[in-house]
Protein backbone atom coordinates (compact mmCIF):
# COMPACT_ATOMS: atom_id res chain seq x y z
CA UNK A 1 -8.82 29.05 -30.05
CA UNK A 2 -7.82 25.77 -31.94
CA UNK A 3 -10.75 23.11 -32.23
CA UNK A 4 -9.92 19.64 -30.92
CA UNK A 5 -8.85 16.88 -33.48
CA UNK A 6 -11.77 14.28 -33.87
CA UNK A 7 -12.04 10.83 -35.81
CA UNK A 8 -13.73 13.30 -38.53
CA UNK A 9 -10.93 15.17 -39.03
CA UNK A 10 -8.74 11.87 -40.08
CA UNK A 11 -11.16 10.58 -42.35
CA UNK A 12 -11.39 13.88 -44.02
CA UNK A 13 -7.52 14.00 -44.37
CA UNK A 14 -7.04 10.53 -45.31
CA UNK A 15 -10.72 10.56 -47.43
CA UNK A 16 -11.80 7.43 -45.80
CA UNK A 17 -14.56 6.75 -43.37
CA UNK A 18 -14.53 8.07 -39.65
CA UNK A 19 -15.78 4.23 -38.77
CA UNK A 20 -12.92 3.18 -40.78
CA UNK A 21 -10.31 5.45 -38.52
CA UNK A 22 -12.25 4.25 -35.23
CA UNK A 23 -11.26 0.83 -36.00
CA UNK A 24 -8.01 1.38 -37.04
CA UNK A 25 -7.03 3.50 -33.96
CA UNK A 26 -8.19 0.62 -31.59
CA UNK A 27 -6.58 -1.86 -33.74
CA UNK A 28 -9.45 -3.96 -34.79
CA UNK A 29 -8.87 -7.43 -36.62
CA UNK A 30 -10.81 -6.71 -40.39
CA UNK A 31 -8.19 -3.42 -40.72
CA UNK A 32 -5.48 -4.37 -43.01
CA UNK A 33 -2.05 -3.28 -41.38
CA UNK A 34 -1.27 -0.69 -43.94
CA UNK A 35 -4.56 1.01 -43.25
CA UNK A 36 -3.57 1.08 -39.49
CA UNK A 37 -0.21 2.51 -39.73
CA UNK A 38 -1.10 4.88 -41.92
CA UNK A 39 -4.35 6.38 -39.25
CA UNK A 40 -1.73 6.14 -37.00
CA UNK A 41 0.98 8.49 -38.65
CA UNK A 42 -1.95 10.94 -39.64
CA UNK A 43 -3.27 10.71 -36.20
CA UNK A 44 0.24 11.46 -34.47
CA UNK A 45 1.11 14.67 -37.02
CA UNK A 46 -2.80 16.09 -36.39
CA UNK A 47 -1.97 15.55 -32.67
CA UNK A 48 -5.09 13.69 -31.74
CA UNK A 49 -5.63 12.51 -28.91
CA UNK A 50 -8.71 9.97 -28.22
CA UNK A 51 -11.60 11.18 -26.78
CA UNK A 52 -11.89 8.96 -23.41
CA UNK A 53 -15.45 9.90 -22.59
CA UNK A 54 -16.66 8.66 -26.43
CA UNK A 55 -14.21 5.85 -25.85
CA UNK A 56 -16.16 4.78 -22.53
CA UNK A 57 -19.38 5.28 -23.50
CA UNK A 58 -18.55 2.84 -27.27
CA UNK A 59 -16.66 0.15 -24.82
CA UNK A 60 -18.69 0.70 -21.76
CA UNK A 61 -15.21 1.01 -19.92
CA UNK A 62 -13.36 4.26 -19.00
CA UNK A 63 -9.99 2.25 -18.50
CA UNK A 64 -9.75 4.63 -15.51
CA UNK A 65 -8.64 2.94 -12.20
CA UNK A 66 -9.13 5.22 -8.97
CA UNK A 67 -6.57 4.71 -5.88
CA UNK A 68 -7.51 5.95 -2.66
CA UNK A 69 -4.59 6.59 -0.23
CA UNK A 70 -4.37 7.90 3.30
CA UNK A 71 -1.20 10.27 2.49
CA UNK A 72 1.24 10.84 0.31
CA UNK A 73 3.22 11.98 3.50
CA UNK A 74 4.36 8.31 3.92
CA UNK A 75 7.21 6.80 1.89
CA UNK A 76 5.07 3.56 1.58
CA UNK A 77 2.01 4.37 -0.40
CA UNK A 78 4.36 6.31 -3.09
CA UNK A 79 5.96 2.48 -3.61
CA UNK A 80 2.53 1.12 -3.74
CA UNK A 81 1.22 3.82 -6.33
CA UNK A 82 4.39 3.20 -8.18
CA UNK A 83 3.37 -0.92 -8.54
CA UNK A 84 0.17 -0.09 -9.48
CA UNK A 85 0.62 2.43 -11.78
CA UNK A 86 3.39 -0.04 -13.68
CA UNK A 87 0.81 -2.44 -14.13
CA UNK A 88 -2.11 -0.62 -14.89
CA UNK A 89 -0.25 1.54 -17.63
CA UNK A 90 0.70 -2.09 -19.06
CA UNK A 91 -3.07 -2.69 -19.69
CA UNK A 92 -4.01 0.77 -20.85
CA UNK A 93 -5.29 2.03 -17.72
CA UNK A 94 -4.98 5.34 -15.97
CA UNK A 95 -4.47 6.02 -12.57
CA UNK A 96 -7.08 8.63 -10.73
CA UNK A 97 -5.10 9.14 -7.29
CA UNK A 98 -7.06 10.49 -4.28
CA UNK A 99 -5.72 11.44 -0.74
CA UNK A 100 -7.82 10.79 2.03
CA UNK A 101 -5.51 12.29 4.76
CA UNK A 102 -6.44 10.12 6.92
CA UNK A 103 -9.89 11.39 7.22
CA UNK A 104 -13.11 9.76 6.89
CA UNK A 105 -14.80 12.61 5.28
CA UNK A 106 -12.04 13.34 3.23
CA UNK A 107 -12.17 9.49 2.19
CA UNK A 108 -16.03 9.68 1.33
CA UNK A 109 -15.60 12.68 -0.89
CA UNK A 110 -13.07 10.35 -2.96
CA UNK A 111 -15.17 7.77 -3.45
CA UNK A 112 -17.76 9.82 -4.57
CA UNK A 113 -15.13 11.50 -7.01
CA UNK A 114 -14.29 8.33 -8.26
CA UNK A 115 -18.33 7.20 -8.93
CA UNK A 116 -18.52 11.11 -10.51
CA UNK A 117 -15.30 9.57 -12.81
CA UNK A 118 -17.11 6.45 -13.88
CA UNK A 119 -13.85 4.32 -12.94
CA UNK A 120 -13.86 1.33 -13.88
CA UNK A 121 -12.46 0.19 -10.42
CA UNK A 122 -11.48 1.69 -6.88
CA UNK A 123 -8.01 0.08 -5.52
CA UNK A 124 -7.77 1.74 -1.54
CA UNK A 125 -5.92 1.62 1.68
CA UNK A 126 -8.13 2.76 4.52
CA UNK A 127 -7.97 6.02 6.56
CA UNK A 128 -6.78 5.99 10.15
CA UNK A 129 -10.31 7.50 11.12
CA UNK A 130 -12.55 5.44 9.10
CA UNK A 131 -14.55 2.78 11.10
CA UNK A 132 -17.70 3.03 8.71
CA UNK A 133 -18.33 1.66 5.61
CA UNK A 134 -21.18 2.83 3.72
CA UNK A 135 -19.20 4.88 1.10
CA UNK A 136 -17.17 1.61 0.21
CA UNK A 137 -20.72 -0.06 -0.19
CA UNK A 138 -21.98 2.81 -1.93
CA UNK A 139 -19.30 2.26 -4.50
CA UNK A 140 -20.45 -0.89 -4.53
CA UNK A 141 -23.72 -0.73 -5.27
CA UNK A 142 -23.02 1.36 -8.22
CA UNK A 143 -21.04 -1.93 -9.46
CA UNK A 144 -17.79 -1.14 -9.23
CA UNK A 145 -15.31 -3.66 -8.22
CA UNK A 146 -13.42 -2.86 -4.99
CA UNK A 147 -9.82 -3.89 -4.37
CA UNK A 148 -7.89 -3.04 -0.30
CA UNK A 149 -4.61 -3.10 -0.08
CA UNK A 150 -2.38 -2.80 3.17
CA UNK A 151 -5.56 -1.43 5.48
CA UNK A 152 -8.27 -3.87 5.03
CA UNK A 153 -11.94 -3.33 7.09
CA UNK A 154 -13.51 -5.05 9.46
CA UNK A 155 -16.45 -6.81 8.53
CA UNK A 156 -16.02 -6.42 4.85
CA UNK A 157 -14.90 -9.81 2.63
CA UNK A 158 -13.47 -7.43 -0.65
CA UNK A 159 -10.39 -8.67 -2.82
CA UNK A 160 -7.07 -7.59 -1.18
CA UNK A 161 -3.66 -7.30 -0.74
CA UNK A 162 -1.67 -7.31 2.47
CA UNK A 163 1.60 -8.64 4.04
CA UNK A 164 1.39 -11.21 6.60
CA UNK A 165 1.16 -8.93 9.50
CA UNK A 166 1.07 -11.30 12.07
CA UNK A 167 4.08 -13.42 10.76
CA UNK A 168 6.32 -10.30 11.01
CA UNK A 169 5.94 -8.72 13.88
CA UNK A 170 6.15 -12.29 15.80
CA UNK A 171 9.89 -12.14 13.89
CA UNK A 172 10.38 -9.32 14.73
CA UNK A 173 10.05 -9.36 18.23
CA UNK A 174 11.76 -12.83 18.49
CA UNK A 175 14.55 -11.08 17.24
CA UNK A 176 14.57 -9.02 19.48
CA UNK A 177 14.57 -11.32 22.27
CA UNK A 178 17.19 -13.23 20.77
CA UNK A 179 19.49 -10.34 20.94
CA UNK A 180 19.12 -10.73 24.70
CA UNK A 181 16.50 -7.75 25.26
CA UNK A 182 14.50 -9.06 28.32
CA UNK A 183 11.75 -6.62 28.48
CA UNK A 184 10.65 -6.04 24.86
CA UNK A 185 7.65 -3.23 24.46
CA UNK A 186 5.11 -2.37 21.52
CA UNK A 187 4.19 1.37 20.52
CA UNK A 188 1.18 -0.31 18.02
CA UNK A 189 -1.36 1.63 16.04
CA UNK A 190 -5.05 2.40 15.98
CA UNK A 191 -6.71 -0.20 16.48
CA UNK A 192 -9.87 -0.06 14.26
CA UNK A 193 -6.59 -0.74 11.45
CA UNK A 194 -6.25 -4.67 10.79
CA UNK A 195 -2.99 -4.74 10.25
CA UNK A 196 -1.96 -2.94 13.27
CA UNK A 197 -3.88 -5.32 15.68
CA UNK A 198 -2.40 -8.45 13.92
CA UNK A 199 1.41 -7.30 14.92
CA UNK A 200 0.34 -6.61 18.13
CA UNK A 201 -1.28 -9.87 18.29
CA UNK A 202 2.00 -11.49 16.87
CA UNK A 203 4.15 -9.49 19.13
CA UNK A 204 2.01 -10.75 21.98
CA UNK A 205 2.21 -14.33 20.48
CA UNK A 206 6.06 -13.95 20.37
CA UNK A 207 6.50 -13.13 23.77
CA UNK A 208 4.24 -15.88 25.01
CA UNK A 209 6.02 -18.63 22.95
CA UNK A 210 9.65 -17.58 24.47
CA UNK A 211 8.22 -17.59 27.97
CA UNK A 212 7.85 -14.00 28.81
CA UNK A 213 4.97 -12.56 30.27
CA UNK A 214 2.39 -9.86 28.94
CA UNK A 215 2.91 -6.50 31.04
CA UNK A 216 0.06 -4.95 29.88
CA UNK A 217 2.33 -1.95 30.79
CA UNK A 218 4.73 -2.47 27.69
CA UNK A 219 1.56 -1.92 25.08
CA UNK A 220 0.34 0.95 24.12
CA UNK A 221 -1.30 2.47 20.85
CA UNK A 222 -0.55 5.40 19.47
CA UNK A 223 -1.42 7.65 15.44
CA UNK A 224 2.03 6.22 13.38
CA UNK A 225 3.91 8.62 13.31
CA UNK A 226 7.19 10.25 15.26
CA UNK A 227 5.17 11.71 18.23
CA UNK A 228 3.79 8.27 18.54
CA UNK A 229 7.13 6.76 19.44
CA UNK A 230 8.09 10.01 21.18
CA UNK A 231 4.94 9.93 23.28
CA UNK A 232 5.49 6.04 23.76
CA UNK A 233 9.67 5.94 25.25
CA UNK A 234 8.76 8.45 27.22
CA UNK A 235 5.55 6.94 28.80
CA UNK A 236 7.64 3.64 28.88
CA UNK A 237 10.82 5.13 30.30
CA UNK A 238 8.76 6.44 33.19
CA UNK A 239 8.01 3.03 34.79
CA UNK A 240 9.91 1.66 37.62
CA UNK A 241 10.52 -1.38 35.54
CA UNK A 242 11.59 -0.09 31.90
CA UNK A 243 11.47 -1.93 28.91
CA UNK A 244 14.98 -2.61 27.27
CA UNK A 245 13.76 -3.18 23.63
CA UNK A 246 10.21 -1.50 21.63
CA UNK A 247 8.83 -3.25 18.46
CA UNK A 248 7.72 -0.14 16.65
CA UNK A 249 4.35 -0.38 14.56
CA UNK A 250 5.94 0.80 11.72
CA UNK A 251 9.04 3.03 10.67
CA UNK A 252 8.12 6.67 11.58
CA UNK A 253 7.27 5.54 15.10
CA UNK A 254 10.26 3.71 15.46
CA UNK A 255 12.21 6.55 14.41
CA UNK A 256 9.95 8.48 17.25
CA UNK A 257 11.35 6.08 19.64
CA UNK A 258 15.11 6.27 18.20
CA UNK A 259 14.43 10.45 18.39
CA UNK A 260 13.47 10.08 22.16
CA UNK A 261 15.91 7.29 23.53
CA UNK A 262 18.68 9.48 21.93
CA UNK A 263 17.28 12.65 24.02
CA UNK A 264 16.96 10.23 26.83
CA UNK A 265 21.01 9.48 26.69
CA UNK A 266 20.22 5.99 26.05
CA UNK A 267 22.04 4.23 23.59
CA UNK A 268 20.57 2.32 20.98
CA UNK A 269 21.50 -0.42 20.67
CA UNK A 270 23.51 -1.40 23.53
CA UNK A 271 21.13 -0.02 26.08
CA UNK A 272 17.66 -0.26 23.76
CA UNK A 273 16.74 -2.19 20.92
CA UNK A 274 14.31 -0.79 18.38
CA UNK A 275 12.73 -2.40 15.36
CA UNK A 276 10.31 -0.92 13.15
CA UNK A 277 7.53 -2.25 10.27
CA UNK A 278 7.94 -1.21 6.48
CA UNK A 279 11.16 -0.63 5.28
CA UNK A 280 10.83 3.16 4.59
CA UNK A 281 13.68 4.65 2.66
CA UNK A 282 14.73 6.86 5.59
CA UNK A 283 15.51 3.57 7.72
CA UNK A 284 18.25 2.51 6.01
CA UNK A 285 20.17 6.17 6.43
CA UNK A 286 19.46 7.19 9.66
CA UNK A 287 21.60 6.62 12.67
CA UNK A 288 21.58 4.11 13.93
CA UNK A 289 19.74 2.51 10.52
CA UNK A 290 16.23 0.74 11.90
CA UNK A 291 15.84 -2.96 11.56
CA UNK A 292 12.68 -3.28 9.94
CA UNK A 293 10.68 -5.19 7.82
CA UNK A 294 9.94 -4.67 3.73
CA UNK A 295 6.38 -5.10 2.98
CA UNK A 296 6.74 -5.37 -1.12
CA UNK A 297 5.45 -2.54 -1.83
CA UNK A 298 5.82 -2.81 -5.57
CA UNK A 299 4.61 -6.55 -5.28
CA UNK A 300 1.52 -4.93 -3.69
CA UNK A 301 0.27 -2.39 -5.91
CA UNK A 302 0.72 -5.12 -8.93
CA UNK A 303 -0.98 -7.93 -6.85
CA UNK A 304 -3.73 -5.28 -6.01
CA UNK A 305 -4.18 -4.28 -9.62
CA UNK A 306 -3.97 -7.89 -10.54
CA UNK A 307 -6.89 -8.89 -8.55
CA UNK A 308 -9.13 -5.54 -9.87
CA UNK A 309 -8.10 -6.73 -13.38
CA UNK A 310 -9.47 -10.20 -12.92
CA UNK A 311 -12.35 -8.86 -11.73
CA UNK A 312 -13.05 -6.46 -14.87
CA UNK A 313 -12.06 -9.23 -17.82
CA UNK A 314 -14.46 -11.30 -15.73
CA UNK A 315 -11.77 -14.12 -14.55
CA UNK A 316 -13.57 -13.53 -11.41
CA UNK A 317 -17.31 -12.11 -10.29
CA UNK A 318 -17.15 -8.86 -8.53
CA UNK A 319 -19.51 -10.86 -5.96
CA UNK A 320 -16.83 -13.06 -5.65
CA UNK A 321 -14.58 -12.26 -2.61
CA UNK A 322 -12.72 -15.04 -1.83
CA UNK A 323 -9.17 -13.28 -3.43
CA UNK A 324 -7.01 -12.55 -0.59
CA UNK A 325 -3.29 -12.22 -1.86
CA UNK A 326 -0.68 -12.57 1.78
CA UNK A 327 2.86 -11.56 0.95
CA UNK A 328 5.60 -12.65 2.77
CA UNK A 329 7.08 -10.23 5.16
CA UNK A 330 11.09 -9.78 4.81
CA UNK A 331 13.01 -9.21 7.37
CA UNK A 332 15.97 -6.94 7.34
CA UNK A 333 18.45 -6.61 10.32
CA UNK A 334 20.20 -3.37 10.79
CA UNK A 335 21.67 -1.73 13.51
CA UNK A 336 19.19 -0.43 15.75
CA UNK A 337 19.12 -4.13 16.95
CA UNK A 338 22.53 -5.40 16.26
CA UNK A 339 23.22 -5.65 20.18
CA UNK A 340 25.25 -8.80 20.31
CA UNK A 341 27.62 -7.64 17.01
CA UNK A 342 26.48 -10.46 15.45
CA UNK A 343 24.63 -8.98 12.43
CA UNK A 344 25.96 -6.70 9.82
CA UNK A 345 23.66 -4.22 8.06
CA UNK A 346 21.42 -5.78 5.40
CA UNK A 347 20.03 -3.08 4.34
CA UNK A 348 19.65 -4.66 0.68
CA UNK A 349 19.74 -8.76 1.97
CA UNK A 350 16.69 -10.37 2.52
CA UNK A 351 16.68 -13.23 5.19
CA UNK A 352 13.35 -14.43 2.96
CA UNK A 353 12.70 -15.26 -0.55
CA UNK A 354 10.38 -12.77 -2.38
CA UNK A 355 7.39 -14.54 -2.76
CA UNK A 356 3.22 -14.40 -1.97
CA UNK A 357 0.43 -16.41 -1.69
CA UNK A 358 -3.11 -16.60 -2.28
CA UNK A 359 -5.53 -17.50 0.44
């Protein structure tokens, strides 16, 4: 079996130091240029490769980021991992992905994988199931700097990176109202999830502010995903008084709801409006294509690794967790609520500017 290349084995070929190859390879200042290029050609033709525990343990960093999503099942978090990975490659960073599955446990046993790893930080979007936070603190307590994105928790004041949840789903359920729905609905989310209570709190906000009343009736939570909005057209197309429009929690539920209505024979839009929450890719080609909103997703996983990168060239204290980036939510109209003919699919039009801010 072939031995791994060291530093040793440059030096040898080039007859210079192994110190003297250390500091070429990482490109330090009292290396003359031709001395670097040339450790670097050897290096490339031996196949070397660096060593990244040796590396760690010399710079006391493993330039290893760990990301904890809650599946890779959902269009969303591959955009996300896709931002941060951009970003973090830009820096010299790895990416150490974990899936929690939406499970708690499953969660726990990546944190722990990630303190086994020595990362150097832990960027994560919280499991459906997880209302407990000792692991996170655990992490924490072994010093390394936490960054949320999307799911945030409850009670904890970490770095992180969500869209303006409430701001959206106010939109879009003034949109829908606008189109002359009269009885607008919400299939939300779990509701230990952040982000899912703030669009049903804008929803809610929404219908107050355009002088329709709360039927408690019209609410109901359900586990994102297409049997969510299944489950919820059919308990709302069971009442005496039906609803004539649902703001979805997010895409897959509105698609749920699409699914059902068209079961149903009810026509969407003319009979039903639907709008959904994250501008999956699927929304744009299904029929009829969901109105929805786009949650920069790549904005997020570079604003997430951003904020862990502050944190680690010590811009900011890892005690310090005041960093809360809010992007702006973007609305895009399709035809799933086009009831008036008004609107034209926008599929790639933004009614908003791209653009965040820090709170």
């Amino acid at each position: 079996m072939k031995s791994r290349i060291t530093i040793k084995d440059i030096a040898r070929e080039l007859n210079i130091t192994p110190a003297t190859v250390s500091r070429a390879l990482s490109d330090h200042p009292e290396i003359n240029l031709q001395t670097k290029q040339l450790v670097r050609l050897t290096a490339e033709k031996m196949n070397y490769t660096p060593n990244r525990i040796g590396a760690a343990l010399q710079s006391g960093k493993s330039k290893l980021i760990g990301v904890m999503i809650p599946t890779v099942e959902h269009p969303f978090f591959g955009t996300v991992i896709h931002g941060i990975s951009n970003l973090a490659s830009s820096y010299n960073y790895d990416v150490l992905i974990y899936q929690s599955n939406e499970s708690r446990e499953y969660e726990e046993k990546g944190i722990n994988t990630f303190i086994r790893a020595d990362v150097d930080g832990i960027i994560i979007s919280l499991a459906k199931e997880t209302t407990e936070f000792s692991h996170i603190l655990k992490a924490r307590k072994h010093q390394i700097p936490i960054v949320f994105f999307d799911r945030t928790a409850t009670g904890l004041d970490f770095p992180s990176v969500t869209i303006d949840d409430f701001k959206g789903a106010y939109q879009a359920t003034q949109h829908l109202l606008q189109q002359g729905y009269k009885r607008v609905a919400h299939v939300g989310g779990p509701k230990q999830i952040i982000a899912f209570r703030e669009r049903k709190r804008g929803y809610i906000a929404a219908l107050k502010d355009h002088g329709h009343d709360l039927n408690p009736e019209y609410i109901c939570d359900g586990m994102i995903s297409l049997k969510s909005g299944e489950e919820g057209f059919a308990r709302f197309n069971s009442l005496s008084l039906r609803p004539d429009a649902i703001f979805a929690v997010e895409d897959l539920t509105a698609l749920g709801v699409i699914n059902a209505a068209k079961a149903a024979g009810v026509q969407v839009p003319e009979d039903f409006g639907v709008f959904g929450f994250c501008n999956d890719v699927f929304a744009a080609h299904v029929t009829p294509s969901i109105s929805t909103i786009d949650q920069q997703t790549l904005k997020m996983g570079e604003a997430a690794v951003q904020l862990l990168l502050d944190i680690l060239q010590e811009k900011s204290s890892p005690n310090n967790q005041a960093a809360h980036i809010v992007l702006e939510p973007l609305m895009i109209y399709r035809n799933s609520s086009n009831r008036q003919g008004s609107l034209f699919d926008v599929s790639e039009m933004y009614v908003f500017r791209h653009q965040f801010m820090i709170v």
